[in-house]
Protein backbone atom coordinates (compact mmCIF):
# COMPACT_ATOMS: atom_id res chain seq x y z
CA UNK A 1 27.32 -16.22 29.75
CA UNK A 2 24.61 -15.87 26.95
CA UNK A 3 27.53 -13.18 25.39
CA UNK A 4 29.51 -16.64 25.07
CA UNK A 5 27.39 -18.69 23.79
CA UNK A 6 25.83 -16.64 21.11
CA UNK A 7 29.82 -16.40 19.94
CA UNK A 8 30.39 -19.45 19.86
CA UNK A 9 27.18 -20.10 17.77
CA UNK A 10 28.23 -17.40 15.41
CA UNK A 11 32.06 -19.12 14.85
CA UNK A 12 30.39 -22.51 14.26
CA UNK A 13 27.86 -20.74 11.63
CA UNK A 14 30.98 -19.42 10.17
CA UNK A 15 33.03 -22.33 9.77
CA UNK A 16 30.15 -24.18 8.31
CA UNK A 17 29.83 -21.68 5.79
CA UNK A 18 33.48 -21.86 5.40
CA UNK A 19 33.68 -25.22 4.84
CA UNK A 20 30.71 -25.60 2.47
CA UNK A 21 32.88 -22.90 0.49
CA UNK A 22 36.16 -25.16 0.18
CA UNK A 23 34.42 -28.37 0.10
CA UNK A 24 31.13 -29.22 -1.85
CA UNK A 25 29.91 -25.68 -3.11
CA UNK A 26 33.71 -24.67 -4.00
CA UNK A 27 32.45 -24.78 -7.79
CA UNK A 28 29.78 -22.46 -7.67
CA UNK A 29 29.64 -18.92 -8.94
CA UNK A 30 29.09 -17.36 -5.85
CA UNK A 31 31.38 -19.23 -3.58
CA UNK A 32 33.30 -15.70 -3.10
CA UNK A 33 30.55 -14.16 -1.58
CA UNK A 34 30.06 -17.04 1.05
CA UNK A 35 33.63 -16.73 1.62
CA UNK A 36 32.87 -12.91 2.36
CA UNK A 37 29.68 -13.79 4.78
CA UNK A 38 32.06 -15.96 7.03
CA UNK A 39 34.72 -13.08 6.80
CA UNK A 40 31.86 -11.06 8.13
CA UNK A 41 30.68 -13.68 10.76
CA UNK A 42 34.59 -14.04 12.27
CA UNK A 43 34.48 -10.37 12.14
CA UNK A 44 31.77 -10.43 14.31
CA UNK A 45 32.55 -12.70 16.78
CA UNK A 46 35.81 -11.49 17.46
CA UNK A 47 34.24 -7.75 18.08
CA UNK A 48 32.08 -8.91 20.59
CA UNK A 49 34.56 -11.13 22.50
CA UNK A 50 36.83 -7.99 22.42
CA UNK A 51 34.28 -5.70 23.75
CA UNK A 52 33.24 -8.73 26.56
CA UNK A 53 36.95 -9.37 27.81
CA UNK A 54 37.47 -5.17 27.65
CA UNK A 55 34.29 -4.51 29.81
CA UNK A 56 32.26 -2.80 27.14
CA UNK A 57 29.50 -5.65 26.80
């Protein structure tokens, strides 16, 4: 259950980055590296709900 819950925490950390990207910080110079760091976050999230559901967490 804590598995769960720290995933969802990580997608909602990446779609607030994601959205801070395409909406008010979308002008500034490093707005492709934010774009990476929510990338990474999805990335993350879906690894460990793959290795939860396959019985390897």
């Amino acid at each position: 259950m804590a598995l769960w819950f720290f995933v969802v925490l990580i997608l909602l950390s990446a779609s607030f980055v994601l959205y801070l990207s395409f909406g008010p910080l979308r002008k500034a110079p490093n707005v492709g590296s934010l774009r990476l760091i929510a990338g990474v976050q999805y990335f993350a999230a879906l690894l460990l709900a793959a290795a939860r559901l396959f019985g390897k967490a």
